[in-house]
C-alpha atoms as a PDB file:
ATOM      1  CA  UNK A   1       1.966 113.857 -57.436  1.00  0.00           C
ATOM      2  CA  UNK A   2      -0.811 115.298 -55.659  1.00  0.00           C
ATOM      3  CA  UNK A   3      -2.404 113.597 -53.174  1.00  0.00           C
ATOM      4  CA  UNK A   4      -5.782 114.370 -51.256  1.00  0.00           C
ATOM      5  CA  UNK A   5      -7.086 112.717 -48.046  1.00  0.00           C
ATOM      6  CA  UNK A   6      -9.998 114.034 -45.835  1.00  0.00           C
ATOM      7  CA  UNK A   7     -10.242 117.693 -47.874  1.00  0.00           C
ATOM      8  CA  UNK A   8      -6.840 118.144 -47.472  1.00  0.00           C
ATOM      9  CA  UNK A   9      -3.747 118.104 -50.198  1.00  0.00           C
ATOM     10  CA  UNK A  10      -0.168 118.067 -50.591  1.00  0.00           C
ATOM     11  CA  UNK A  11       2.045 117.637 -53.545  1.00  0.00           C
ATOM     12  CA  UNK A  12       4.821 115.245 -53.244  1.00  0.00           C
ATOM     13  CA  UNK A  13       7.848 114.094 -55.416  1.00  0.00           C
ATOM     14  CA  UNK A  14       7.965 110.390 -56.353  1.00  0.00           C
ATOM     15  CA  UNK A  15      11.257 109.282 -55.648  1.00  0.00           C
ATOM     16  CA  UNK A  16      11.405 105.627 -56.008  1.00  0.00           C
ATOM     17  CA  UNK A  17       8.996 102.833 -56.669  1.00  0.00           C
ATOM     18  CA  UNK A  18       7.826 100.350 -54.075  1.00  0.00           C
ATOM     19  CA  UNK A  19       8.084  97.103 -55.579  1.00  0.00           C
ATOM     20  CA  UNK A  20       6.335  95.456 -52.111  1.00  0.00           C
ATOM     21  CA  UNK A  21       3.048  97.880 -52.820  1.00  0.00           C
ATOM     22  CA  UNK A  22       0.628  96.864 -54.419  1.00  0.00           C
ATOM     23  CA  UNK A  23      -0.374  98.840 -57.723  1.00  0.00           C
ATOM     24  CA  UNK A  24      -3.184 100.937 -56.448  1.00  0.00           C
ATOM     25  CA  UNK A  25      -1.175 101.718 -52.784  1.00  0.00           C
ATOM     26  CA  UNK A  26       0.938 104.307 -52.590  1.00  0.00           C
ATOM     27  CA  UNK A  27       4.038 104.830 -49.732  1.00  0.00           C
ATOM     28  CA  UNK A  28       4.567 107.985 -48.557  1.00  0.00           C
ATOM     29  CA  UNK A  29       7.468 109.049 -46.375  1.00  0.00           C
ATOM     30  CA  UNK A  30       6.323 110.365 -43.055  1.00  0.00           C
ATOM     31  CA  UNK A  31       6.533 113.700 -43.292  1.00  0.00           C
ATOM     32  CA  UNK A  32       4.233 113.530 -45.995  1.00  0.00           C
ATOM     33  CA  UNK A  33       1.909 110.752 -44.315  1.00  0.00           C
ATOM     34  CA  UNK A  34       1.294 112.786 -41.032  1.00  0.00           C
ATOM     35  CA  UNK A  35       0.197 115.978 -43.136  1.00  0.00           C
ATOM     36  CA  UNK A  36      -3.029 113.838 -42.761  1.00  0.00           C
ATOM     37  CA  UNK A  37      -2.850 111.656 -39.851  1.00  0.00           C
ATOM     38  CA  UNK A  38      -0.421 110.821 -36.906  1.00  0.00           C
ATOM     39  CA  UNK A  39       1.638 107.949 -38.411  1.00  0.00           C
ATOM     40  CA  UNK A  40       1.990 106.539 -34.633  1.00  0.00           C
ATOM     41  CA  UNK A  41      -1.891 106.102 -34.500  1.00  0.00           C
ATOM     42  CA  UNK A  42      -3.157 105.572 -37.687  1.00  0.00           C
ATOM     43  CA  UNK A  43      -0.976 102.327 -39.505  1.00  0.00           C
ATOM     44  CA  UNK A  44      -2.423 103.089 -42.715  1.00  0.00           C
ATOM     45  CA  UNK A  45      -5.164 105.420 -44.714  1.00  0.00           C
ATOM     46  CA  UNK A  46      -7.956 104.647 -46.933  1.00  0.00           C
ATOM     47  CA  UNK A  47      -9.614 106.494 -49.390  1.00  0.00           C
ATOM     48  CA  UNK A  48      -6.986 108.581 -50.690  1.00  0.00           C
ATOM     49  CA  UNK A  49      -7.232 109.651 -54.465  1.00  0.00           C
ATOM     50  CA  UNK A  50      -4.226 110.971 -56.151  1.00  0.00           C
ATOM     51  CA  UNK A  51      -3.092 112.332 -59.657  1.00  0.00           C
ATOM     52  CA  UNK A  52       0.234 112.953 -61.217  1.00  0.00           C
ATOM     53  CA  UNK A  53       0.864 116.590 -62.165  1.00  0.00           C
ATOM     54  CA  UNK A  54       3.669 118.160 -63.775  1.00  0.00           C
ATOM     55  CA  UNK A  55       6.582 120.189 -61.876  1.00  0.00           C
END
């Protein structure tokens, strides 16, 4: 999956599904989440867009 936040993007694996989230929230693990913000500051990120792609 690639995801892009504030210019920047990273591809990620999907590993498991997050039956709490909602179906247009994603939950990234935090290595992936503070590519684009400090998870101890910022609790959650809006305006992400993201896209599946293929390996």
């Amino acid at each position: 999956m690639l995801i892009t936040y504030g210019g920047k993007s990273i591809q990620v694996p999907i590993r498991d599904l997050c039956p709490g989230c909602a179906a247009n929230r994603l939950d990234l693990s935090r290595p992936a989440f503070a590519q684009f913000a400090n998870p101890d500051a910022v609790p959650r990120l809006t305006a992400v867009s993201w896209q599946f792609t293929s390996v």
